[in-house]
Protein backbone atom coordinates (compact mmCIF):
# COMPACT_ATOMS: atom_id res chain seq x y z
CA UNK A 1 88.48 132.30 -63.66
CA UNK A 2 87.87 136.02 -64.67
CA UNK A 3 90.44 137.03 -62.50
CA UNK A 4 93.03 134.63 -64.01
CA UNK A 5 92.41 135.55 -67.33
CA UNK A 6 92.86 139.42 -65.72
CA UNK A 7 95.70 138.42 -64.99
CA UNK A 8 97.00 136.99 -67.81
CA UNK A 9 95.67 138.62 -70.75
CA UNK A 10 98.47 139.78 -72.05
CA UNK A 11 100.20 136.65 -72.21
CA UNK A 12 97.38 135.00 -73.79
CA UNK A 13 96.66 137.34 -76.49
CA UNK A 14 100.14 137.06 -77.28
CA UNK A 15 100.21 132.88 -77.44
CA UNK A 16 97.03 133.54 -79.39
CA UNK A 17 98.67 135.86 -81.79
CA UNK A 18 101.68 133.64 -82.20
CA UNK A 19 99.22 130.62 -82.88
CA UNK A 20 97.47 132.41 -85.74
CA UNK A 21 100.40 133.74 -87.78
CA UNK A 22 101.69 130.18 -87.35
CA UNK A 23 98.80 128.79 -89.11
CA UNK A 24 98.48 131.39 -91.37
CA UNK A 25 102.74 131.51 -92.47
CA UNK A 26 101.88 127.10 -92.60
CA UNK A 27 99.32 127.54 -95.08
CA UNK A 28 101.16 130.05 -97.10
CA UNK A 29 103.69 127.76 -97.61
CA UNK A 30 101.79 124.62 -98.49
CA UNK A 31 99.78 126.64 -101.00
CA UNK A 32 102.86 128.02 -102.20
CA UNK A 33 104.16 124.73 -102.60
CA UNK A 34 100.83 123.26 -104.38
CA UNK A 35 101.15 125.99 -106.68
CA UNK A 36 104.40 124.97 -107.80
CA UNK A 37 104.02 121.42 -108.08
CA UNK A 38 101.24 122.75 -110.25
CA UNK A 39 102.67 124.91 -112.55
CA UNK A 40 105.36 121.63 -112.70
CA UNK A 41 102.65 119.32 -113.31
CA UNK A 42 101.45 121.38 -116.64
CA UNK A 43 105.03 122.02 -118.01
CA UNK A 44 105.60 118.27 -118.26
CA UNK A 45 102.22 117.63 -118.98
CA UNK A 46 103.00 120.27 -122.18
CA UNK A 47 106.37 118.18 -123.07
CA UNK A 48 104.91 114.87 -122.88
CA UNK A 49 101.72 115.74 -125.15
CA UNK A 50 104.96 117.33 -127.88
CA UNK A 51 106.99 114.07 -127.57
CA UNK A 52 103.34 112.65 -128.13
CA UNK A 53 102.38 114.60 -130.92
CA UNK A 54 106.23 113.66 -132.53
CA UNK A 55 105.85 109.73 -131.83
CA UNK A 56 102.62 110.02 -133.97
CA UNK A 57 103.60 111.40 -136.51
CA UNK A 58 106.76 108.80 -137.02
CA UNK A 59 104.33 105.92 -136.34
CA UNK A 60 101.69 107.52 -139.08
CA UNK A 61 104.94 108.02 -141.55
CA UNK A 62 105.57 104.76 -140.95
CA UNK A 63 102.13 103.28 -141.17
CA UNK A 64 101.88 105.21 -145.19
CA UNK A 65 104.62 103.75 -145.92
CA UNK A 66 103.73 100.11 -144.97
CA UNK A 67 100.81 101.17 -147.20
CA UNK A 68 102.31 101.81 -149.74
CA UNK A 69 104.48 98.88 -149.91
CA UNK A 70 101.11 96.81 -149.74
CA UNK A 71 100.06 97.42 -145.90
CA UNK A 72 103.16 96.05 -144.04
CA UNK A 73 102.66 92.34 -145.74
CA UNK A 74 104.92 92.43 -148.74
CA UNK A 75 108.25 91.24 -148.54
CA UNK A 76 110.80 89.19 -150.64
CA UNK A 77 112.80 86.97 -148.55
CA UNK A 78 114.17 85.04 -152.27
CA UNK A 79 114.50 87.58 -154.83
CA UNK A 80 115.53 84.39 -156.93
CA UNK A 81 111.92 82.80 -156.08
CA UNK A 82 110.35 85.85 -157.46
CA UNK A 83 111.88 85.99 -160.46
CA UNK A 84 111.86 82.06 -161.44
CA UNK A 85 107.97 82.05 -160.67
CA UNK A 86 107.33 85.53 -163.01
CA UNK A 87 109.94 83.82 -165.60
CA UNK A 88 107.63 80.45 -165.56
CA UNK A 89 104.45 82.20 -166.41
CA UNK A 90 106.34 84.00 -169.10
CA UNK A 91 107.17 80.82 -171.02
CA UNK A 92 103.63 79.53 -170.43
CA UNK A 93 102.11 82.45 -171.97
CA UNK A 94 105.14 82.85 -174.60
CA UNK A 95 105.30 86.64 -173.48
CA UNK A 96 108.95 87.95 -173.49
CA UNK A 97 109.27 90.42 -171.23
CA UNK A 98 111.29 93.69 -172.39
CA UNK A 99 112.06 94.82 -168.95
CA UNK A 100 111.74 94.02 -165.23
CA UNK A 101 112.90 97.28 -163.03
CA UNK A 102 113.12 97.59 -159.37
CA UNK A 103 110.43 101.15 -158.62
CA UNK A 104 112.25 104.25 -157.69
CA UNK A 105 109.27 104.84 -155.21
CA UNK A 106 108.30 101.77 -153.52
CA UNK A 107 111.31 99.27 -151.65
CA UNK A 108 109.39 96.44 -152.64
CA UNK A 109 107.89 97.25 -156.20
CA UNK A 110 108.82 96.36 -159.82
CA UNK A 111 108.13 98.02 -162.95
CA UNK A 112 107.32 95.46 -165.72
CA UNK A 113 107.32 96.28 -169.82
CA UNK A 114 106.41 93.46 -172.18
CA UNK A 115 105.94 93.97 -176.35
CA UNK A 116 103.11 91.57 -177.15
CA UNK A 117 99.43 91.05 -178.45
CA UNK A 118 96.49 91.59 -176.61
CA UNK A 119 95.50 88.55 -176.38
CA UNK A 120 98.78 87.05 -175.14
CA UNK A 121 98.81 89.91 -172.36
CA UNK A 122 95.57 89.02 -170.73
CA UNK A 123 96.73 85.03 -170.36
CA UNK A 124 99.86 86.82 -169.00
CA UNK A 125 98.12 88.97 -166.81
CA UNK A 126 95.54 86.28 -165.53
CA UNK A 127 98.12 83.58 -164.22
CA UNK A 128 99.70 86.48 -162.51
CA UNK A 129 96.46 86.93 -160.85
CA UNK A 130 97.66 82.98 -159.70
CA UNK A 131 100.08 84.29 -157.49
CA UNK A 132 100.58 86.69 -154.08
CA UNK A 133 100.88 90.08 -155.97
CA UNK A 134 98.90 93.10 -156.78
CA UNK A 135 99.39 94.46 -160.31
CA UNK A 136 98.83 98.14 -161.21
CA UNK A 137 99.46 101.32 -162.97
CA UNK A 138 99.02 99.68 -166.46
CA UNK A 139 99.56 101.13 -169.20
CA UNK A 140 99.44 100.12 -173.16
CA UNK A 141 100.35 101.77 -175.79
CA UNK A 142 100.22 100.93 -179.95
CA UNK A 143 103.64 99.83 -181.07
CA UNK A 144 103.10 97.89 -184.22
CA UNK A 145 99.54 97.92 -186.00
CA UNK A 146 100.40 96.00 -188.95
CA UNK A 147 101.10 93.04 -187.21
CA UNK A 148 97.92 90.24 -187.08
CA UNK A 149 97.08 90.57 -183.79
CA UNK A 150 98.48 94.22 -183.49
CA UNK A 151 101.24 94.37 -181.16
CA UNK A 152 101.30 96.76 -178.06
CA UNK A 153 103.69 98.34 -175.32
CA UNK A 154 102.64 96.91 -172.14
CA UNK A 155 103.99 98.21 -168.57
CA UNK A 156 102.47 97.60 -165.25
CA UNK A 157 103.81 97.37 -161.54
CA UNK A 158 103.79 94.50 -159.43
CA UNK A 159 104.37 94.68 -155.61
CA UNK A 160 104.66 90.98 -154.69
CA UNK A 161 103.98 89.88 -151.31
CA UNK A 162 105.67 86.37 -149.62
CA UNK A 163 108.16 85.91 -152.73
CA UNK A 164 104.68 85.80 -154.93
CA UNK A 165 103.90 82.29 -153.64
CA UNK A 166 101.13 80.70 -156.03
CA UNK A 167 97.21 81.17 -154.81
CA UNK A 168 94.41 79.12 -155.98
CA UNK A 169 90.89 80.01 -155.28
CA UNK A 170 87.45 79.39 -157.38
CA UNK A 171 87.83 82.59 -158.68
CA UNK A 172 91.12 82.30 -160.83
CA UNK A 173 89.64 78.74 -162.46
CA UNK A 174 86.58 81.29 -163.63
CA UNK A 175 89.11 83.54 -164.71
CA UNK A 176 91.21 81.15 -166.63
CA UNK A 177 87.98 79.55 -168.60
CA UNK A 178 86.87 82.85 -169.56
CA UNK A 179 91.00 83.88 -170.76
CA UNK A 180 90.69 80.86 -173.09
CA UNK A 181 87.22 81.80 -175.12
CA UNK A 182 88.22 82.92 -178.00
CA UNK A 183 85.71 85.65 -179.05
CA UNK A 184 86.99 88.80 -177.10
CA UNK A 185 87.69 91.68 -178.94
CA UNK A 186 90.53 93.88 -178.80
CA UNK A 187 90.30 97.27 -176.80
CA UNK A 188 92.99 98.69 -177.27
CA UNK A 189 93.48 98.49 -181.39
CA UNK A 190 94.16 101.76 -183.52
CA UNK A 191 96.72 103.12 -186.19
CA UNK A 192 99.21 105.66 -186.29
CA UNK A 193 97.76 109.20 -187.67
CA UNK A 194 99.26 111.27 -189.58
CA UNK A 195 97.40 114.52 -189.49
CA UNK A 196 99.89 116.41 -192.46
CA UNK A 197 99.28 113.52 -194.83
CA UNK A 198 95.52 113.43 -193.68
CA UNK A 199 95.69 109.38 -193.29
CA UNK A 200 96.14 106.20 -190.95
CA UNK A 201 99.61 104.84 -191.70
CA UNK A 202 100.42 101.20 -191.14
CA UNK A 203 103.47 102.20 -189.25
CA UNK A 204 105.26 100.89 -185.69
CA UNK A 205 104.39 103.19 -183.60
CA UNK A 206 107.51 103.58 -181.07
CA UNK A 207 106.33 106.63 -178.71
CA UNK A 208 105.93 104.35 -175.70
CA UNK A 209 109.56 102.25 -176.35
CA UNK A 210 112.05 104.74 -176.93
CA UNK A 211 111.50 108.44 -175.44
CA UNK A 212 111.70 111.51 -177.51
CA UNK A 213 112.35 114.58 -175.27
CA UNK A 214 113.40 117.21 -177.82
CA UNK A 215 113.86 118.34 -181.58
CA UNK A 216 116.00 120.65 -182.81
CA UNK A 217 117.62 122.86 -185.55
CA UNK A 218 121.62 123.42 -186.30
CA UNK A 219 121.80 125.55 -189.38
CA UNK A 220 119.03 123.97 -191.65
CA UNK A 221 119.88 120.30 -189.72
CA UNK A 222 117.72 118.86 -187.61
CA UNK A 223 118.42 117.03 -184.70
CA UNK A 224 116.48 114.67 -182.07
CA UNK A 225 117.16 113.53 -178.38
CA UNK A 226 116.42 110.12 -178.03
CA UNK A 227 116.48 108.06 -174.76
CA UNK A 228 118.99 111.15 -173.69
CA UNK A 229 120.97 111.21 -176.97
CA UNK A 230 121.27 113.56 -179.80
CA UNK A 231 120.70 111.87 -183.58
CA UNK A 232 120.78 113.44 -186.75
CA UNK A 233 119.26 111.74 -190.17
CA UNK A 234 120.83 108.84 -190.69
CA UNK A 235 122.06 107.64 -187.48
CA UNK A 236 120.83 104.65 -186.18
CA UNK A 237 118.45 103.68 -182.58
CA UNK A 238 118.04 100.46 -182.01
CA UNK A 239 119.61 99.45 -185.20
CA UNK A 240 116.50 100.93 -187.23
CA UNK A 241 117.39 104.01 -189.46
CA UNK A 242 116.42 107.91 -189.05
CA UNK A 243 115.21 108.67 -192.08
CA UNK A 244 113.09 111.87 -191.71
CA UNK A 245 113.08 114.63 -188.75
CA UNK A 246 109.99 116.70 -188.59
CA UNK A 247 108.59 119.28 -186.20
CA UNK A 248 106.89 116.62 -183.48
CA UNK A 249 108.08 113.30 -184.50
CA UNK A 250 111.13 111.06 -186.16
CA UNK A 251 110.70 108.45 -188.92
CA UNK A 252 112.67 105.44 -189.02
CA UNK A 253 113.05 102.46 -190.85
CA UNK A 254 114.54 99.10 -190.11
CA UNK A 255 115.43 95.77 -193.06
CA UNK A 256 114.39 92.51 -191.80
CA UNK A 257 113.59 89.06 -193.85
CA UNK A 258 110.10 90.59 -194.58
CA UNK A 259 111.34 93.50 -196.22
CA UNK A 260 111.19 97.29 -195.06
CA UNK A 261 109.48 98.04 -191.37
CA UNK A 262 108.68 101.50 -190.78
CA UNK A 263 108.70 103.20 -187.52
CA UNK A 264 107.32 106.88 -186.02
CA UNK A 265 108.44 108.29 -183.13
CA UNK A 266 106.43 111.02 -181.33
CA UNK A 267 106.34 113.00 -177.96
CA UNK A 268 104.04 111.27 -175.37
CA UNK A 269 100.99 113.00 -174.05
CA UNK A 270 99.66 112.31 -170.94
CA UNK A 271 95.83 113.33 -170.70
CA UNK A 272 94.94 114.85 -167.59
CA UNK A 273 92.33 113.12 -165.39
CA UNK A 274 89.12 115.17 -164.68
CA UNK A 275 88.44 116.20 -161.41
């Protein structure tokens, strides 16, 4: 055996040789191979985590807005239906409403104003509770003091969900009992001020109908923008009067059966909420 591998040493060292670089040039290539399926592996894995990333964000867009819109339940399949069952509570209640807008915000909210008593707006407000909508952003304002109840500007939203189909529960016969007792007081009752004259003026207060955005001066004229319209003394809004332009507010006046009403106009103030 020694001598054979005498013999042949040469020739086995080489097939020995040959064997190893074989082995070694095979497992260069596989790990170059690995490598690159790798480095493939994390490059898609990096552009399906940013189509990820995008998809959530549409689907969280989507899910604020459905949130807005009352959490992906509203809809209005009969805008008639809506309308008929908000016009029905307004004859119950004998509340006329002023205005009924479609939101500039929100697909499936509306912006509603009435002019009415206290009193009437809470029976209002109550049987709305009667059907599938949530009411909010209310605001009142004074409008006319003089009158017995005083009269107020009234604007809410309503987002109606399933065409505002009636609901009946426990809860809204408690509400309704406690509507009809007649010994609530009035919240929201005060006079106009007039801080030059030093007294509390029995006087419609308009600020929250009509809008005044500006007053101004043309030679020793004044002038005031109105719902987006210039007016000098004089003219007429609404067909009441413009009798008097001062520094922050109009004065008009309007003839009706009961004799002369009389109207101020002033810029609105929002109060900022406290953080």
């Amino acid at each position: 055996m020694e001598a054979f591998f005498q013999q042949y040493r040469n020739f086995l060292l080489s097939v020995l040789y040959v064997t190893a670089a074989l082995l070694v040039a095979g497992y260069v290539t596989m790990y170059s191979a690995r490598s690159a399926d790798t480095g493939k592996v994390i490059a898609a894995n990096n552009v399906y985590a940013a189509e990820n990333k995008a998809l959530q964000d549409i689907l969280n867009k989507k899910k604020e807005a459905l949130k807005q819109d009352g959490g992906g339940q509203t809809a209005i399949n009969s805008l008639p239906a809506f309308l008929e069952r908000i016009n029905n509570i307004a004859k119950q209640t004998e509340v006329i409403i002023r205005k009924l807008t479609p939101d500039k915000t929100s697909k499936y909210r509306f912006t509603l104003e009435i002019i009415d008593d206290y009193f009437k707006f809470i029976k209002f407000s109550s049987m709305l509770e009667s059907l599938n909508v949530s009411i909010h952003d209310i605001q009142v304002h004074p409008y006319d003091m003089s009158k017995t109840p005083p009269l107020h500007a009234i604007s809410f939203s309503l987002t109606p969900r399933a065409d505002a189909e009636p609901l009946s529960s426990s809860r809204l016969d408690d509400l309704w009992v406690k509507v009809d007792m007649m010994n609530k007081r009035n919240p929201f009752q005060r006079f106009a001020y007039n801080k030059n004259q030093q007294k509390i003026l029995q006087e419609i207060d308009l600020t929250w109908v009509n809008k005044l955005s500006g007053i101004g001066k043309v030679g020793d004229n004044r002038y005031a923008t109105i719902d987006g319209k210039d007016y000098n003394i004089d003219d007429k809004v609404d067909g009441m009067k413009i009798i008097g332009i001062d520094a922050d507010r109009v004065f008009l006046t309007k003839e009706t059966p009961n004799g002369i009403e009389k109207y101020q106009l002033k810029f609105r103030t929002i109060k900022e909420k406290k953080k």
